[in-house]
PDB file of N, CA and C in Angstrom:
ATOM      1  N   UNK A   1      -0.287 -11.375  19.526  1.00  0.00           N
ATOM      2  CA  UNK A   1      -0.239 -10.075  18.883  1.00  0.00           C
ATOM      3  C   UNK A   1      -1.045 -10.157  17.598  1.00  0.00           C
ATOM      4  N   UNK A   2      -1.761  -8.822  17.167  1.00  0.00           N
ATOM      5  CA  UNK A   2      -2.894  -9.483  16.263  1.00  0.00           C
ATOM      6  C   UNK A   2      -2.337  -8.805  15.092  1.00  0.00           C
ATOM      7  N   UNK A   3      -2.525  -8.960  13.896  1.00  0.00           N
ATOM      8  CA  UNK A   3      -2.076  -8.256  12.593  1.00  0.00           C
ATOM      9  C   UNK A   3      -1.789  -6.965  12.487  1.00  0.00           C
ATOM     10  N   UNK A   4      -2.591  -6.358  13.098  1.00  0.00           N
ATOM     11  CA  UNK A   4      -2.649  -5.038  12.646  1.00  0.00           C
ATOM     12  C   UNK A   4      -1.635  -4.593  13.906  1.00  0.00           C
ATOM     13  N   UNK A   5      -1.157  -5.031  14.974  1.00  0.00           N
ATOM     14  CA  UNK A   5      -0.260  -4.482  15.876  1.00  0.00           C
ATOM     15  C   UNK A   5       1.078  -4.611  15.237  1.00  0.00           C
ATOM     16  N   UNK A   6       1.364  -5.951  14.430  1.00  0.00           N
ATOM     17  CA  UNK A   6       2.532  -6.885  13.945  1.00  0.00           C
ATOM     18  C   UNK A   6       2.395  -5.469  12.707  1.00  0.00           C
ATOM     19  N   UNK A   7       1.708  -5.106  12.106  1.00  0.00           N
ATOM     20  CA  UNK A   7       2.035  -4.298  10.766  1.00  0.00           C
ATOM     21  C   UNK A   7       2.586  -3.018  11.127  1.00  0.00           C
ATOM     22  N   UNK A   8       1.539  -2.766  12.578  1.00  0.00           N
ATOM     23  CA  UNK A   8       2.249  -0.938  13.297  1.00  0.00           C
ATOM     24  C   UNK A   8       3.660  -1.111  13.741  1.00  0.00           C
ATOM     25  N   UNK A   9       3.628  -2.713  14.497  1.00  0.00           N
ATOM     26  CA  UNK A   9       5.115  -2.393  14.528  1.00  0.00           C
ATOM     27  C   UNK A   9       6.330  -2.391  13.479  1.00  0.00           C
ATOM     28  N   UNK A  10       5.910  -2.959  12.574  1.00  0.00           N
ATOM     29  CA  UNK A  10       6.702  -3.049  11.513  1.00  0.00           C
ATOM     30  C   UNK A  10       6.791  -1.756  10.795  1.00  0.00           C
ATOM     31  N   UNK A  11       5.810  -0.745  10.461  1.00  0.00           N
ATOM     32  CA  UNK A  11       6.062   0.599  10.332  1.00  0.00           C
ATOM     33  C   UNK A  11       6.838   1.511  10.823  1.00  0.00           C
ATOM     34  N   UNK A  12       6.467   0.833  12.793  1.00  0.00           N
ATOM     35  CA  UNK A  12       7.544   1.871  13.218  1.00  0.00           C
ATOM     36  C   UNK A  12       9.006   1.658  13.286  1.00  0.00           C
ATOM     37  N   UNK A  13       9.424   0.107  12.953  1.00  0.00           N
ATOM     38  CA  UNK A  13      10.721  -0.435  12.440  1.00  0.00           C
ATOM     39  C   UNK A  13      11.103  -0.083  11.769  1.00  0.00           C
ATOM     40  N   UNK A  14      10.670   0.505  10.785  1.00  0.00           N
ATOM     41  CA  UNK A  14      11.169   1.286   9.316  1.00  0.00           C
ATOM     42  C   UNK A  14      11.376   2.044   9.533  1.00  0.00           C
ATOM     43  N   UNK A  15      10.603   3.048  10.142  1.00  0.00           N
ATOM     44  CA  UNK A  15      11.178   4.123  10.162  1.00  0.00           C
ATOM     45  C   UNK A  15      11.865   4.293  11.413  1.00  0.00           C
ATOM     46  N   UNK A  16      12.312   3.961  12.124  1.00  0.00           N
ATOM     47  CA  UNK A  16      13.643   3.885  12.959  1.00  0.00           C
ATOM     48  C   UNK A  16      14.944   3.413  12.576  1.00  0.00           C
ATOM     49  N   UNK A  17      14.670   2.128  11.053  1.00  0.00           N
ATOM     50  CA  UNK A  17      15.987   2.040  10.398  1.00  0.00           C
ATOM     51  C   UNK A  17      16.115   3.311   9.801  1.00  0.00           C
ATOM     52  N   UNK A  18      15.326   3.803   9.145  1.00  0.00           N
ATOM     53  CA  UNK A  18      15.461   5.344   8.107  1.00  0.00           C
ATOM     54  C   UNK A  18      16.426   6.356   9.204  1.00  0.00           C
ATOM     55  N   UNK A  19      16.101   6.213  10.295  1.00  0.00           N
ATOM     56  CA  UNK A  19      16.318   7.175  10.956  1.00  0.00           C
ATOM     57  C   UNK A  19      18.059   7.058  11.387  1.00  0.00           C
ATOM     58  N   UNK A  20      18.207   5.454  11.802  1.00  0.00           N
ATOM     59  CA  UNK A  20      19.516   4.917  12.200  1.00  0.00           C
ATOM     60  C   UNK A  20      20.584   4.868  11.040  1.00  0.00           C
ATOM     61  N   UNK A  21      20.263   4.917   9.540  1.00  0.00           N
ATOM     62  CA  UNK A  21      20.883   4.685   8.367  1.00  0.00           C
ATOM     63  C   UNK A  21      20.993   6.337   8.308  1.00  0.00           C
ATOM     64  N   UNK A  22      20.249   7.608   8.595  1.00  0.00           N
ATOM     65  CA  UNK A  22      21.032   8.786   8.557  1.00  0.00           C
ATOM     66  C   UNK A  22      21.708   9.070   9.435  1.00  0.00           C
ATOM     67  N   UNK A  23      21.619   9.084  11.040  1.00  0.00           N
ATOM     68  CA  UNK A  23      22.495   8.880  11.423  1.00  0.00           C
ATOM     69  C   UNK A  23      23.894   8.184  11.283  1.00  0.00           C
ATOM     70  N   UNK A  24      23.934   7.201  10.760  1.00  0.00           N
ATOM     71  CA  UNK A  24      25.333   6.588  10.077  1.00  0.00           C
ATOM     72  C   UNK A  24      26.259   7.264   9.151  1.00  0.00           C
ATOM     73  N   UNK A  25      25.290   7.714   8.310  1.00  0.00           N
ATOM     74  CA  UNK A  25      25.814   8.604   7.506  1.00  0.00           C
ATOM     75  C   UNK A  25      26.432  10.165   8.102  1.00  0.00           C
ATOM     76  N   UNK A  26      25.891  10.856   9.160  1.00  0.00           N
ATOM     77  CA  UNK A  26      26.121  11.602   9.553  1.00  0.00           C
ATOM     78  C   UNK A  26      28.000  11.055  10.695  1.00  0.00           C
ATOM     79  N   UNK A  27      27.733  10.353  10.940  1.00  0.00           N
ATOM     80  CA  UNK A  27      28.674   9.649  11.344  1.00  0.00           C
ATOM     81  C   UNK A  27      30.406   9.156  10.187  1.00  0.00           C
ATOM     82  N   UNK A  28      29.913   8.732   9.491  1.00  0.00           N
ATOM     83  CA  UNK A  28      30.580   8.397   8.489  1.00  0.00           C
ATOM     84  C   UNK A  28      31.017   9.755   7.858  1.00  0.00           C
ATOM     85  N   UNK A  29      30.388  10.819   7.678  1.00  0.00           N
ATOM     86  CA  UNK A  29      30.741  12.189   7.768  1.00  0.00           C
ATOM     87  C   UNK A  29      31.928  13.209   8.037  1.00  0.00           C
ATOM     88  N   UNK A  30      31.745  12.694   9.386  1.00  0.00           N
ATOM     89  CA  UNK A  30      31.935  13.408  10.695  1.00  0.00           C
ATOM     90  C   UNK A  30      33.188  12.227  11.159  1.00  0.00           C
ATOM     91  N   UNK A  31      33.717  11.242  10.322  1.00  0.00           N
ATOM     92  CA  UNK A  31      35.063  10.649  10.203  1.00  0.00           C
ATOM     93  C   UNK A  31      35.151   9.726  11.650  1.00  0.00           C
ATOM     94  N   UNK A  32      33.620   9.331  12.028  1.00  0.00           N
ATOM     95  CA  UNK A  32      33.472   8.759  13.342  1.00  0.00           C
ATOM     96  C   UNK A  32      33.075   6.853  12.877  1.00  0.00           C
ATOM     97  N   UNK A  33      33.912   5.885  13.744  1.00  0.00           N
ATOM     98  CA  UNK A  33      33.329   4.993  13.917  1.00  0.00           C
ATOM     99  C   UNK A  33      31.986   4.334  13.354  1.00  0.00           C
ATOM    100  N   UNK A  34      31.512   3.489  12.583  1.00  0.00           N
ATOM    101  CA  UNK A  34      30.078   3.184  13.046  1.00  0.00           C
ATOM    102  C   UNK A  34      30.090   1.992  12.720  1.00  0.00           C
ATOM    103  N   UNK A  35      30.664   1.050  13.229  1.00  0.00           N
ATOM    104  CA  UNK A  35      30.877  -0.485  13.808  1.00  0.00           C
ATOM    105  C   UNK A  35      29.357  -0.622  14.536  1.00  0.00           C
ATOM    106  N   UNK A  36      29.770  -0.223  15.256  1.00  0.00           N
ATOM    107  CA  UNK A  36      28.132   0.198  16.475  1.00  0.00           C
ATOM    108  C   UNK A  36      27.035  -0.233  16.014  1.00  0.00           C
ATOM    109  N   UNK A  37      26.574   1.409  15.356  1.00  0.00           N
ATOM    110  CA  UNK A  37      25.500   1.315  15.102  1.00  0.00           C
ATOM    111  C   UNK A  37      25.099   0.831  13.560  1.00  0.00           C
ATOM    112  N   UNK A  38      26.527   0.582  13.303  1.00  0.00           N
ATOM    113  CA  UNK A  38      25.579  -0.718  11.969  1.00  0.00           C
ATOM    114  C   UNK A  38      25.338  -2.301  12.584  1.00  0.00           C
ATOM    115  N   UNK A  39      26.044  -2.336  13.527  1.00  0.00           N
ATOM    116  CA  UNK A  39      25.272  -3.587  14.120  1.00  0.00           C
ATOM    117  C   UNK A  39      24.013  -3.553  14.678  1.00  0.00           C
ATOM    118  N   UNK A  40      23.784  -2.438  14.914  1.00  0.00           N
ATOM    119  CA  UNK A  40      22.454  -2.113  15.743  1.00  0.00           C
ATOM    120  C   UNK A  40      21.633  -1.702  14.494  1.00  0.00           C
ATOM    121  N   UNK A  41      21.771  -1.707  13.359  1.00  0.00           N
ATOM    122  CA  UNK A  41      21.157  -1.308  12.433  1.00  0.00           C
ATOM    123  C   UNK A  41      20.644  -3.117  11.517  1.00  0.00           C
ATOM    124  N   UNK A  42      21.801  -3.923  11.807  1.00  0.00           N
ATOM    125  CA  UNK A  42      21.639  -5.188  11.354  1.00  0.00           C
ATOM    126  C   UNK A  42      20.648  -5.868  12.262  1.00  0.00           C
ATOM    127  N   UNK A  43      20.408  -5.384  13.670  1.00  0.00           N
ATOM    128  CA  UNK A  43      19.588  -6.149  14.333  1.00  0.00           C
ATOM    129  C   UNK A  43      18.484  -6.005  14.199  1.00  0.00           C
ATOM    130  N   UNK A  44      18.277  -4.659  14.336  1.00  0.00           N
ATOM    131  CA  UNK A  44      16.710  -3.931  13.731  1.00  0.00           C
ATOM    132  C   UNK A  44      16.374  -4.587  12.247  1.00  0.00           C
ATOM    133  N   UNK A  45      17.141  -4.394  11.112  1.00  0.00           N
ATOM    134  CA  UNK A  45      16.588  -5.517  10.270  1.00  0.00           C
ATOM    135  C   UNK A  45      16.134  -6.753  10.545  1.00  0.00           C
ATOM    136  N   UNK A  46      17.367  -7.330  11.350  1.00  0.00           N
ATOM    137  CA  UNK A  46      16.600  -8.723  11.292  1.00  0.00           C
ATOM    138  C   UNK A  46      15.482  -9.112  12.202  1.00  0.00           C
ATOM    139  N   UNK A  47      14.976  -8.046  13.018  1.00  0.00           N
ATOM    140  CA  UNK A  47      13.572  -7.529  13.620  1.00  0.00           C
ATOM    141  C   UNK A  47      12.438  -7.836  13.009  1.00  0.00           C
ATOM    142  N   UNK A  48      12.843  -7.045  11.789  1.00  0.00           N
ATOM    143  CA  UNK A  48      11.538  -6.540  10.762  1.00  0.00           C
ATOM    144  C   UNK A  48      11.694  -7.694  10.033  1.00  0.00           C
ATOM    145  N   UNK A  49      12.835  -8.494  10.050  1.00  0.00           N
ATOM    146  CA  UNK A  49      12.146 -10.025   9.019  1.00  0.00           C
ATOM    147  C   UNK A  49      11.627 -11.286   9.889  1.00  0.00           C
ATOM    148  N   UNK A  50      11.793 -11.064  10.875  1.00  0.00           N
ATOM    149  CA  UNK A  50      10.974 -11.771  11.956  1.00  0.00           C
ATOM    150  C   UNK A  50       9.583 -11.465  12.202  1.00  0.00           C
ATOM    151  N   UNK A  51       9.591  -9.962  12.284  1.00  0.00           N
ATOM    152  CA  UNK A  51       8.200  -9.520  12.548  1.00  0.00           C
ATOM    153  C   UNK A  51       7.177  -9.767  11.118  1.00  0.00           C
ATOM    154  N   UNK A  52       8.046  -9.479  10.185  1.00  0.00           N
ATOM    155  CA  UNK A  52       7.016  -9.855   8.521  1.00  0.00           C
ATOM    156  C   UNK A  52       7.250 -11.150   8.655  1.00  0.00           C
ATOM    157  N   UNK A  53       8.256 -11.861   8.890  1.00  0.00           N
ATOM    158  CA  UNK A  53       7.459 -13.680   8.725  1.00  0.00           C
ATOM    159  C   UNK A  53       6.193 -13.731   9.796  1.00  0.00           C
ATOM    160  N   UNK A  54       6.406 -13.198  10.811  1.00  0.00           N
ATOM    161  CA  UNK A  54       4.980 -13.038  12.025  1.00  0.00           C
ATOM    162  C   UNK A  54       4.133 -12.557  10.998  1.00  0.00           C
ATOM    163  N   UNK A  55       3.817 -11.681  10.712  1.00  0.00           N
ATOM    164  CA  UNK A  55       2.883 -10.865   9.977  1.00  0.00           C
ATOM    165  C   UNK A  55       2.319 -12.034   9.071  1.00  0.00           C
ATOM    166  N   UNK A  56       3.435 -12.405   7.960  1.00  0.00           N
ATOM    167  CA  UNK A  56       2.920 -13.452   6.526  1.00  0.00           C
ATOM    168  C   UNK A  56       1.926 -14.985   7.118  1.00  0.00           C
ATOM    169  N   UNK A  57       2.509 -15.370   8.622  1.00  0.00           N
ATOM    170  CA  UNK A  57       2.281 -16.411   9.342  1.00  0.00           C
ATOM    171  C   UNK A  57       0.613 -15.779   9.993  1.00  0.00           C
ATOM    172  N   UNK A  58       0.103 -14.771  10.379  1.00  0.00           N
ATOM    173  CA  UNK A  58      -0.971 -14.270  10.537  1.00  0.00           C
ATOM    174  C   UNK A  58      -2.015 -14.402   9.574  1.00  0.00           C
ATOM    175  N   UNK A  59      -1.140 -13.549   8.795  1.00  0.00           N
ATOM    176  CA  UNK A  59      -2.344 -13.611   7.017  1.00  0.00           C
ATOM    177  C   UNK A  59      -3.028 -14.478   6.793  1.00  0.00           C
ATOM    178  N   UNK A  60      -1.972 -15.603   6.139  1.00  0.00           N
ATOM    179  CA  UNK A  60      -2.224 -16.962   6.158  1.00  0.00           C
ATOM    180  C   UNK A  60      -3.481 -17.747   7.161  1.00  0.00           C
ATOM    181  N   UNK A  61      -3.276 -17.464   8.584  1.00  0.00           N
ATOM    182  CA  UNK A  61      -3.881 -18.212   9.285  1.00  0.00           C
ATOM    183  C   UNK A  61      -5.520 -17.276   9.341  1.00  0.00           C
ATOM    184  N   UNK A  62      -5.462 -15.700   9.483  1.00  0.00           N
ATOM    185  CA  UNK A  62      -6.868 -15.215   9.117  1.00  0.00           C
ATOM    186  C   UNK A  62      -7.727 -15.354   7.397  1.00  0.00           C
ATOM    187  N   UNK A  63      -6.788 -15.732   6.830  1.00  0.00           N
ATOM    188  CA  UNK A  63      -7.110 -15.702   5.038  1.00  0.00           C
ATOM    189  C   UNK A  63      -7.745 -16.814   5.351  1.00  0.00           C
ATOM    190  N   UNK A  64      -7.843 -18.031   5.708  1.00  0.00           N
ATOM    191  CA  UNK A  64      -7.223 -19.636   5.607  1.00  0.00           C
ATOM    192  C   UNK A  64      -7.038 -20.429   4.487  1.00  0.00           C
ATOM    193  N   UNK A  65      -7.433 -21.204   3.915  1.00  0.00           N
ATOM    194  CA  UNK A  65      -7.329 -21.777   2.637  1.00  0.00           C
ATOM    195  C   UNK A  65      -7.787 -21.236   1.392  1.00  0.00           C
ATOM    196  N   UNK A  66      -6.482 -20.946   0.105  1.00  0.00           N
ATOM    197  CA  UNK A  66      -6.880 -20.062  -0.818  1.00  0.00           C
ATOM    198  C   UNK A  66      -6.882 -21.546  -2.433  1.00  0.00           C
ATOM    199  N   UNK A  67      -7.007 -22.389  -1.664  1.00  0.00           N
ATOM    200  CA  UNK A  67      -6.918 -23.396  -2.583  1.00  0.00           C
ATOM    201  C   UNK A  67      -7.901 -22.811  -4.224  1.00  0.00           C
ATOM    202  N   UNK A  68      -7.442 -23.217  -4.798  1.00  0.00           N
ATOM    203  CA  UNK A  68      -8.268 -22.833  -6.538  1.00  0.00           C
ATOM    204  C   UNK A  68      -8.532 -21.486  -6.709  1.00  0.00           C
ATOM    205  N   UNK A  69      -7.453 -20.283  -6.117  1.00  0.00           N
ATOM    206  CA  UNK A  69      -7.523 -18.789  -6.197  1.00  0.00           C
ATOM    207  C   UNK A  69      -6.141 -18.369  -6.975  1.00  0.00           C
ATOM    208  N   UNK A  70      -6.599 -17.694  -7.765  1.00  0.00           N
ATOM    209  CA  UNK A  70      -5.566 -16.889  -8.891  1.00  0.00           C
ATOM    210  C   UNK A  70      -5.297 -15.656  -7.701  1.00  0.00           C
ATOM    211  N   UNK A  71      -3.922 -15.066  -7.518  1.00  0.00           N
ATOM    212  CA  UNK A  71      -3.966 -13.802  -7.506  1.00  0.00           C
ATOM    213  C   UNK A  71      -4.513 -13.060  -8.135  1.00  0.00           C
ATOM    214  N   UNK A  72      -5.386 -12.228  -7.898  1.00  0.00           N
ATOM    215  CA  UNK A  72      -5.936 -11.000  -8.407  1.00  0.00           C
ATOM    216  C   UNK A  72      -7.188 -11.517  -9.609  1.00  0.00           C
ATOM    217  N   UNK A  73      -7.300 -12.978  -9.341  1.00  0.00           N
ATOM    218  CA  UNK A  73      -8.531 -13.691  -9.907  1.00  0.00           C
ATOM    219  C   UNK A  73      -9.953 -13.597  -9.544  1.00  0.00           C
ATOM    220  N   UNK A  74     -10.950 -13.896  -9.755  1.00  0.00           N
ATOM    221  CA  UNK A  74     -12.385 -14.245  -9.550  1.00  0.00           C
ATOM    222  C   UNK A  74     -12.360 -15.072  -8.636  1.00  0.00           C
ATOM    223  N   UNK A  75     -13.463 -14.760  -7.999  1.00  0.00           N
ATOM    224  CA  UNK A  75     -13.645 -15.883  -6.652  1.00  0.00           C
ATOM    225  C   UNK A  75     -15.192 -16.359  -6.901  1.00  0.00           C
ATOM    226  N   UNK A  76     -15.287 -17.598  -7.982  1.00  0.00           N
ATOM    227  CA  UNK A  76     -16.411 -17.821  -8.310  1.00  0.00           C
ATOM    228  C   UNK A  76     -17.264 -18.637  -7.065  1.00  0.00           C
TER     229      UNK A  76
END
């Protein structure tokens, strides 16, 4: 999977938690259960920190060696 697929999916992870965290609330509301779907809300996180260590593990390997580089330094 190449970077830029690993980043779309990670976009659309977000915003499916956004989406699952109002639903909860609407739930929590509405004096209903949500055991559920906060587990299903914990999994989807731990999705998106799998998929960003994928992502950080990409970078890295297309960047390759940043040996003697400042963040946001000169690249003499």
């Amino acid at each position: 999977m190449g970077l830029d697929r690993v980043r779309s999916e990670i976009e659309h992870m977000r915003v499916q938690v956004g989406r699952q965290r109002k639903e909860i609330l609407q739930l929590q509301r509405a004096g209903i259960s949500t055991a559920a779907a906060e587990l299903l809300l914990q999994r989807m996180l731990a999705k998106i920190d799998g998929l960003c260590d994928g992502r950080d593990r990409l970078k890295r390997e297309e960047d390759g060696p940043t040996k003697g580089r400042v963040l946001g330094g000169r690249s003499w």
